[in-house]
PDB file of N, CA and C in Angstrom:
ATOM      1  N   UNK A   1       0.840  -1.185   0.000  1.00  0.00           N
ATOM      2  CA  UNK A   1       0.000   0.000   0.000  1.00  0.00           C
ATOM      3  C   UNK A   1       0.879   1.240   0.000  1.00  0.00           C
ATOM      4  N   UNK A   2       0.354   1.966  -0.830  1.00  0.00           N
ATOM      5  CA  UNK A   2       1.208   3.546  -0.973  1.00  0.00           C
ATOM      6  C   UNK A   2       1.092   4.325  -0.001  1.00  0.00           C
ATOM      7  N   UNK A   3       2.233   4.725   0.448  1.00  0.00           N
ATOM      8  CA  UNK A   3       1.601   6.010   2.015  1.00  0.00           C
ATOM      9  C   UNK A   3       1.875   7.627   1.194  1.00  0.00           C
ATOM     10  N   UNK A   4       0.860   8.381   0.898  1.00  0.00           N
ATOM     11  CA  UNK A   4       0.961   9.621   0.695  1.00  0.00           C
ATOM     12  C   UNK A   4       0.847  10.747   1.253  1.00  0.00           C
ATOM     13  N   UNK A   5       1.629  12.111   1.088  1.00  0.00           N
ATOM     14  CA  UNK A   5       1.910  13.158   1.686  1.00  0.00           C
ATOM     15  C   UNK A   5       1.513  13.751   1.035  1.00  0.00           C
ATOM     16  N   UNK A   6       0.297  13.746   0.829  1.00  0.00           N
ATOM     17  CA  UNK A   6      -0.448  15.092  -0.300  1.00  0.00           C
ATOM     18  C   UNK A   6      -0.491  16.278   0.405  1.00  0.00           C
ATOM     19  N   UNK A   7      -0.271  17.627  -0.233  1.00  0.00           N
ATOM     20  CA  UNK A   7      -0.660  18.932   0.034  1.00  0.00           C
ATOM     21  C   UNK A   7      -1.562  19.496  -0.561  1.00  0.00           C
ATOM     22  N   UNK A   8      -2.770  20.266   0.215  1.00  0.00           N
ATOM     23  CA  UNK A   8      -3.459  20.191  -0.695  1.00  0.00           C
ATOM     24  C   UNK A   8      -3.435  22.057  -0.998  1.00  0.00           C
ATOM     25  N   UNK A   9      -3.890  22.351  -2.426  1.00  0.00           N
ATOM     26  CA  UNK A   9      -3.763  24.327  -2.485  1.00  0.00           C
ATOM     27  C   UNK A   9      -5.488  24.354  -2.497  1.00  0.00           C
ATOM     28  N   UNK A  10      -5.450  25.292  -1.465  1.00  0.00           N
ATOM     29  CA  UNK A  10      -6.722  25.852  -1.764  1.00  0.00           C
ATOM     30  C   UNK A  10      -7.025  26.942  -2.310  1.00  0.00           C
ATOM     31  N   UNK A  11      -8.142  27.325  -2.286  1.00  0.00           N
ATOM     32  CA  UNK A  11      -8.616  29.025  -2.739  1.00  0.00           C
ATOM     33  C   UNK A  11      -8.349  29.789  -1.850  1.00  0.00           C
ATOM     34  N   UNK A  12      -9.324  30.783  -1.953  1.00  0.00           N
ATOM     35  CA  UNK A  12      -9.404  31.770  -0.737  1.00  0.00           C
ATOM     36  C   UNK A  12     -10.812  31.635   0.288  1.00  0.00           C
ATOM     37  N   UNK A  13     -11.764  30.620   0.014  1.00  0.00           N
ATOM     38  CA  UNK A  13     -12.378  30.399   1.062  1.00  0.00           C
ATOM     39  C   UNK A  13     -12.162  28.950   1.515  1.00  0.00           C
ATOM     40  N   UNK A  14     -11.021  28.694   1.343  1.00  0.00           N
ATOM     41  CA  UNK A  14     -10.755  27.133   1.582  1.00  0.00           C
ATOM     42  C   UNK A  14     -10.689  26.035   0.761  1.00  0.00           C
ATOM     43  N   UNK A  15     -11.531  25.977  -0.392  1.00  0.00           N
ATOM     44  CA  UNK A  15     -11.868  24.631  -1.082  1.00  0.00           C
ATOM     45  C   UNK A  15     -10.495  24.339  -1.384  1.00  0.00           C
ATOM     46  N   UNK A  16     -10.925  22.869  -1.398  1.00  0.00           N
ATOM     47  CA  UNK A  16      -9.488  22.157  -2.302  1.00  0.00           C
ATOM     48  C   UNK A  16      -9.445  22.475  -3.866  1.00  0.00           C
ATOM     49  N   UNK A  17      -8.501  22.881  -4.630  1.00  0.00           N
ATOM     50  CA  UNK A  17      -8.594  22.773  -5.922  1.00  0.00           C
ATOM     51  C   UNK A  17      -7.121  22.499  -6.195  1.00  0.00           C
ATOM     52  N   UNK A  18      -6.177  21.920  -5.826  1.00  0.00           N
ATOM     53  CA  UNK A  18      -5.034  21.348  -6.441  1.00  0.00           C
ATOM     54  C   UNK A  18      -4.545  20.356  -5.537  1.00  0.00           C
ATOM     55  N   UNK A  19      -3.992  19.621  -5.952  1.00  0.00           N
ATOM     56  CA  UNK A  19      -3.070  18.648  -4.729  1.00  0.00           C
ATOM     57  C   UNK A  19      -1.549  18.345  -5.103  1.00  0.00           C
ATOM     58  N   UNK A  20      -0.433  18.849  -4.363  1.00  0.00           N
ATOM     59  CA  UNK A  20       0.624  18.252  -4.561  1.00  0.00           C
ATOM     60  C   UNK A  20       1.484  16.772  -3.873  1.00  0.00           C
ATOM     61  N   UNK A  21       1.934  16.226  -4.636  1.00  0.00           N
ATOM     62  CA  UNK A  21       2.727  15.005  -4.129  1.00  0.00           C
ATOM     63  C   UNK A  21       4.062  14.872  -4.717  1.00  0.00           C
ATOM     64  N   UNK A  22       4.891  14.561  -3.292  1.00  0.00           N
ATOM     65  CA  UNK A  22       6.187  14.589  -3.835  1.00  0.00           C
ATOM     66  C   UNK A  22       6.638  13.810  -5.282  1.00  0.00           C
ATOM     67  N   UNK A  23       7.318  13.939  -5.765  1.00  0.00           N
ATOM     68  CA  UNK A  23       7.675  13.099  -6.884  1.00  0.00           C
ATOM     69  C   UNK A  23       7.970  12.017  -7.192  1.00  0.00           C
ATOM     70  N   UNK A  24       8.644  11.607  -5.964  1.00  0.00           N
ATOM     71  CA  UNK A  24       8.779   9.917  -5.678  1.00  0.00           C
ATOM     72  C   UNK A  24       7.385   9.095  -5.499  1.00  0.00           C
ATOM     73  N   UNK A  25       6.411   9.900  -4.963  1.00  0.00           N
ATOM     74  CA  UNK A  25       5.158   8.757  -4.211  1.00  0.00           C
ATOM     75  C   UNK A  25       4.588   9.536  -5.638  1.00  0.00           C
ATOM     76  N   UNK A  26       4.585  10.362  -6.155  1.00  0.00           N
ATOM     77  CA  UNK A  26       3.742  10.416  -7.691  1.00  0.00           C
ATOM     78  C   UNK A  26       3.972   9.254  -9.169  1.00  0.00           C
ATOM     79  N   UNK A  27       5.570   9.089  -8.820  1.00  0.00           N
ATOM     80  CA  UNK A  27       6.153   7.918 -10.037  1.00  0.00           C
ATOM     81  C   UNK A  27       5.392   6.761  -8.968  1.00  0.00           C
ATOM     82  N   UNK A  28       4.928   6.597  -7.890  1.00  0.00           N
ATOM     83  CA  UNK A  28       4.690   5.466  -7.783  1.00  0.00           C
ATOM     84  C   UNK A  28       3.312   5.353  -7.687  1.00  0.00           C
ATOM     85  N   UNK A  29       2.394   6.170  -8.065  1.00  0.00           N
ATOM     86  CA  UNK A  29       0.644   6.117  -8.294  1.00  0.00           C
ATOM     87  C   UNK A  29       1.545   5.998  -9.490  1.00  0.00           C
ATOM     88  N   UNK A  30       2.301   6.485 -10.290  1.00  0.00           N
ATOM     89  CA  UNK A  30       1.943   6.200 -12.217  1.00  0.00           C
ATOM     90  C   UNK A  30       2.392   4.886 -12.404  1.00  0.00           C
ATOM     91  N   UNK A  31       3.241   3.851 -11.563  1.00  0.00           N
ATOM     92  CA  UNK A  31       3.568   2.427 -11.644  1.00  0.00           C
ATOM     93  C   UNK A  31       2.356   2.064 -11.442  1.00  0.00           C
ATOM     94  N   UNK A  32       2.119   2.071 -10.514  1.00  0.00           N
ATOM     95  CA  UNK A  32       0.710   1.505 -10.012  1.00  0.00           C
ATOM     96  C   UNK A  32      -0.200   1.202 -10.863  1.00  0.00           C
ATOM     97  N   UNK A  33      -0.676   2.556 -11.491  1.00  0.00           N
ATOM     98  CA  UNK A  33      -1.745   2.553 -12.337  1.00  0.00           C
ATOM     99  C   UNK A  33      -1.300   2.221 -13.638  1.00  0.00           C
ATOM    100  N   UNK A  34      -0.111   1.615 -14.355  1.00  0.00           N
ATOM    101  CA  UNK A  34       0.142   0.881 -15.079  1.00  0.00           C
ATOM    102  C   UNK A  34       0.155  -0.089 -14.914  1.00  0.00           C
ATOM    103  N   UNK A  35       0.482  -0.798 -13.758  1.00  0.00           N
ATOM    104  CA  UNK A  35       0.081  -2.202 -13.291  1.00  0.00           C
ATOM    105  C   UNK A  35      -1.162  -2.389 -13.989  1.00  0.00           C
ATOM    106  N   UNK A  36      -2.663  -1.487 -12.923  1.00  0.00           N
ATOM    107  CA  UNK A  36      -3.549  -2.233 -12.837  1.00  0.00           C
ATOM    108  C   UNK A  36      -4.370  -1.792 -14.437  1.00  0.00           C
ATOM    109  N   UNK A  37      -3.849  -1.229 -15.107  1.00  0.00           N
ATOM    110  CA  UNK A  37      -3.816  -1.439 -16.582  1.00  0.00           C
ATOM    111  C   UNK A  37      -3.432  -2.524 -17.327  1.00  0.00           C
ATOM    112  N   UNK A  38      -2.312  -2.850 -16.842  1.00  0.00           N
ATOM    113  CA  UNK A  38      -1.727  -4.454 -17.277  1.00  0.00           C
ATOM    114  C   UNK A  38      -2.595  -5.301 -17.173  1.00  0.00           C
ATOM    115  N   UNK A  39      -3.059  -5.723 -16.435  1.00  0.00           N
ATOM    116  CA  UNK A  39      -3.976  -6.286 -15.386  1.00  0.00           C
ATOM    117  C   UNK A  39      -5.251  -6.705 -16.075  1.00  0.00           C
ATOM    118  N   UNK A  40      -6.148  -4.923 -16.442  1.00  0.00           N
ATOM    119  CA  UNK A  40      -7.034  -5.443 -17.378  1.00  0.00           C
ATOM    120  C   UNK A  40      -6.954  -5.769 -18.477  1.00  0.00           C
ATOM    121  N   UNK A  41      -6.236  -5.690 -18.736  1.00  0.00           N
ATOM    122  CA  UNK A  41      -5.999  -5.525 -20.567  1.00  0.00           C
ATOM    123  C   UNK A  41      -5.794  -7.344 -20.457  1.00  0.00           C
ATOM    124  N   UNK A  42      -4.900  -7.868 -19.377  1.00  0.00           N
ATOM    125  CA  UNK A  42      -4.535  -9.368 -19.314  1.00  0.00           C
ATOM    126  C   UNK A  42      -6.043 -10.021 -19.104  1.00  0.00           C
ATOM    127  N   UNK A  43      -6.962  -9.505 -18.562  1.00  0.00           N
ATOM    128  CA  UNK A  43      -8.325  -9.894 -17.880  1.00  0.00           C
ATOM    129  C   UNK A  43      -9.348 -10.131 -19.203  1.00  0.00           C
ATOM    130  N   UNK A  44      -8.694  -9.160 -19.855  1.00  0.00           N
ATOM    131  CA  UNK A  44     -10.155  -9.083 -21.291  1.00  0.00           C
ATOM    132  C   UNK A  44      -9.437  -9.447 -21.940  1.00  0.00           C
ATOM    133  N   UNK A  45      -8.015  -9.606 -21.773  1.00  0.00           N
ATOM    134  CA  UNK A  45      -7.604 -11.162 -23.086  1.00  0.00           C
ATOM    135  C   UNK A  45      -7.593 -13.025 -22.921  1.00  0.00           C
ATOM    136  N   UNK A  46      -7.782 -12.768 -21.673  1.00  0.00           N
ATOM    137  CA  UNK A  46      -8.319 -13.998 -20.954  1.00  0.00           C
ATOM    138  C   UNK A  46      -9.423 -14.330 -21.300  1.00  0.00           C
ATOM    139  N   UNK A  47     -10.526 -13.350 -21.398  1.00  0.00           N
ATOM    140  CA  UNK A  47     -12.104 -13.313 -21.429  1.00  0.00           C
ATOM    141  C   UNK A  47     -12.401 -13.741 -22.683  1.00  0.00           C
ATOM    142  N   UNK A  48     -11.486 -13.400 -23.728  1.00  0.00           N
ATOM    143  CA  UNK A  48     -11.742 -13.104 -24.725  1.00  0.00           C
ATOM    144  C   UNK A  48     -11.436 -14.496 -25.781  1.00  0.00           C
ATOM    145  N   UNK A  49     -12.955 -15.489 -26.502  1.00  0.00           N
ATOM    146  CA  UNK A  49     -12.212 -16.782 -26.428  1.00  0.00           C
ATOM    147  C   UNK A  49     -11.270 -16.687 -27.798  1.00  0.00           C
ATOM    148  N   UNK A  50     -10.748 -17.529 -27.702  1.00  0.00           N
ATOM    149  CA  UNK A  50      -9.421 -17.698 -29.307  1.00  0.00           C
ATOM    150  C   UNK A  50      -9.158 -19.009 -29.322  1.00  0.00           C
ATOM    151  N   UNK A  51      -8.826 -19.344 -30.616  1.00  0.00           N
ATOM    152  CA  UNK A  51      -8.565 -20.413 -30.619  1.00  0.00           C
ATOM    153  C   UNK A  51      -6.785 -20.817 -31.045  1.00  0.00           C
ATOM    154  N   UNK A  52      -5.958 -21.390 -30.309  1.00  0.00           N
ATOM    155  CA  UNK A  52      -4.530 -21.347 -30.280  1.00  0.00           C
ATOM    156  C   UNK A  52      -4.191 -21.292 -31.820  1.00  0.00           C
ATOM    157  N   UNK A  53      -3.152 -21.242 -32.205  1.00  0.00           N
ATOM    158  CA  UNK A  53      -2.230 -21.262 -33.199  1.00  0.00           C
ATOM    159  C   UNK A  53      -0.383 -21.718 -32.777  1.00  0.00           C
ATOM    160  N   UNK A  54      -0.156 -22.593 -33.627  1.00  0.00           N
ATOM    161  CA  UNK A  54       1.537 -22.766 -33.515  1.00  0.00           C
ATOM    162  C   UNK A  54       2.237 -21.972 -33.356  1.00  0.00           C
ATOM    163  N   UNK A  55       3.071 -21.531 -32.571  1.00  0.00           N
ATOM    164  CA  UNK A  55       4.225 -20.587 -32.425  1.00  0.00           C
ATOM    165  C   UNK A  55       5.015 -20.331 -33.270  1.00  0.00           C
ATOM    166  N   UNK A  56       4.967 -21.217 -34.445  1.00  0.00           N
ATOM    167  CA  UNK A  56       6.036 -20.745 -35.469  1.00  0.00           C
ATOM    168  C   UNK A  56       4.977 -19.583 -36.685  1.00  0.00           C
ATOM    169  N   UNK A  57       3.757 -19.702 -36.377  1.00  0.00           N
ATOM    170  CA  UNK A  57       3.003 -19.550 -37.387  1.00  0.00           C
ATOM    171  C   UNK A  57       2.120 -17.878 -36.584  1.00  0.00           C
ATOM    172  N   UNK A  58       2.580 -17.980 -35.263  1.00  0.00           N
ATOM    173  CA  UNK A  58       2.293 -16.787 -34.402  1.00  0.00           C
ATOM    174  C   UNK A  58       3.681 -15.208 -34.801  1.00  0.00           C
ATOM    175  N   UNK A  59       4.478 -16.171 -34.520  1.00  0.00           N
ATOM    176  CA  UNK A  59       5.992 -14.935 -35.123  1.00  0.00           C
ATOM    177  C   UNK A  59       6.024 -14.741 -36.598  1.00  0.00           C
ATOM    178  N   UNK A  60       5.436 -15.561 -37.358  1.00  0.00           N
ATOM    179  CA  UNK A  60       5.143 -14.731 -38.845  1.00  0.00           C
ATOM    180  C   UNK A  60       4.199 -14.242 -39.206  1.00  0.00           C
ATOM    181  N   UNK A  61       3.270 -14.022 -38.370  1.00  0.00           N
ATOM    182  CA  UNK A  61       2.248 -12.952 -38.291  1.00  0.00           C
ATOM    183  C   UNK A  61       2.583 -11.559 -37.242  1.00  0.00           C
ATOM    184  N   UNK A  62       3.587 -12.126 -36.685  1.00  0.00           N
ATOM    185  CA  UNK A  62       3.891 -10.621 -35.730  1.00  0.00           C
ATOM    186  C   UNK A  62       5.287 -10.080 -36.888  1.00  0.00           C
ATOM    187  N   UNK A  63       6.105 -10.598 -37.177  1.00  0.00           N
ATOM    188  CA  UNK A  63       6.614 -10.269 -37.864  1.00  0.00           C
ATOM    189  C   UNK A  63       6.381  -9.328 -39.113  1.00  0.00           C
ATOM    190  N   UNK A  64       5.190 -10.302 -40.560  1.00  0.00           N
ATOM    191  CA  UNK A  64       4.171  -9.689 -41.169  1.00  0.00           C
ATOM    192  C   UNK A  64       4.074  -8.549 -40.525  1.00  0.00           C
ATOM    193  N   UNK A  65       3.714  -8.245 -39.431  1.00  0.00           N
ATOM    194  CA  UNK A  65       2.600  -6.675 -39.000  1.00  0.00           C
ATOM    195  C   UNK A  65       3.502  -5.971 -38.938  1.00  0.00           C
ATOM    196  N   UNK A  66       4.635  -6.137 -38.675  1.00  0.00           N
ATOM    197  CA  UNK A  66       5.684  -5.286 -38.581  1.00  0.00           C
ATOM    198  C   UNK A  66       6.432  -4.374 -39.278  1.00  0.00           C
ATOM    199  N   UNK A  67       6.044  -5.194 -40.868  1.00  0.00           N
ATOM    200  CA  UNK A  67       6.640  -4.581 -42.249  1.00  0.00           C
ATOM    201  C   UNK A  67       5.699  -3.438 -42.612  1.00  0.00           C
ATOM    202  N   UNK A  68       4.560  -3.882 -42.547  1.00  0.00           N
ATOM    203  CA  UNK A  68       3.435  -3.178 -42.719  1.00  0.00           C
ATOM    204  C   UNK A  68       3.428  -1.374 -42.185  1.00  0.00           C
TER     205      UNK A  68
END
């Protein structure tokens, strides 16, 4: 779990309208939230049915796309 030191800027009658975080605990909400991007993207390719193909016949189609 991330521990954060947010600051927050307010207006002039108080409201919150900005928040700062040091830079270190900010690169680590943007890991984070690439994780749990990873994550879904792995979730809805799981979900998603297919039917296998040979590995030799998978790299000449990634290959193919490549020229393209």
């Amino acid at each position: 779990m991330l521990t954060i030191h947010e600051e927050y800027v307010t207006d002039r009658a108080g409201e919150r309208k900005a928040v700062l975080v040091p830079i270190a605990e900010w690169e680590q909400i943007l890991e984070a939230l690439e994780d749990v991007e990873d994550l879904r993207a792995y979730d809805e390719a799981k979900g998603a049915p297919s039917d296998p193909i040979p590995f030799e016949q998978a790299v000449r189609e990634i290959k193919a796309g490549r020229r393209e």
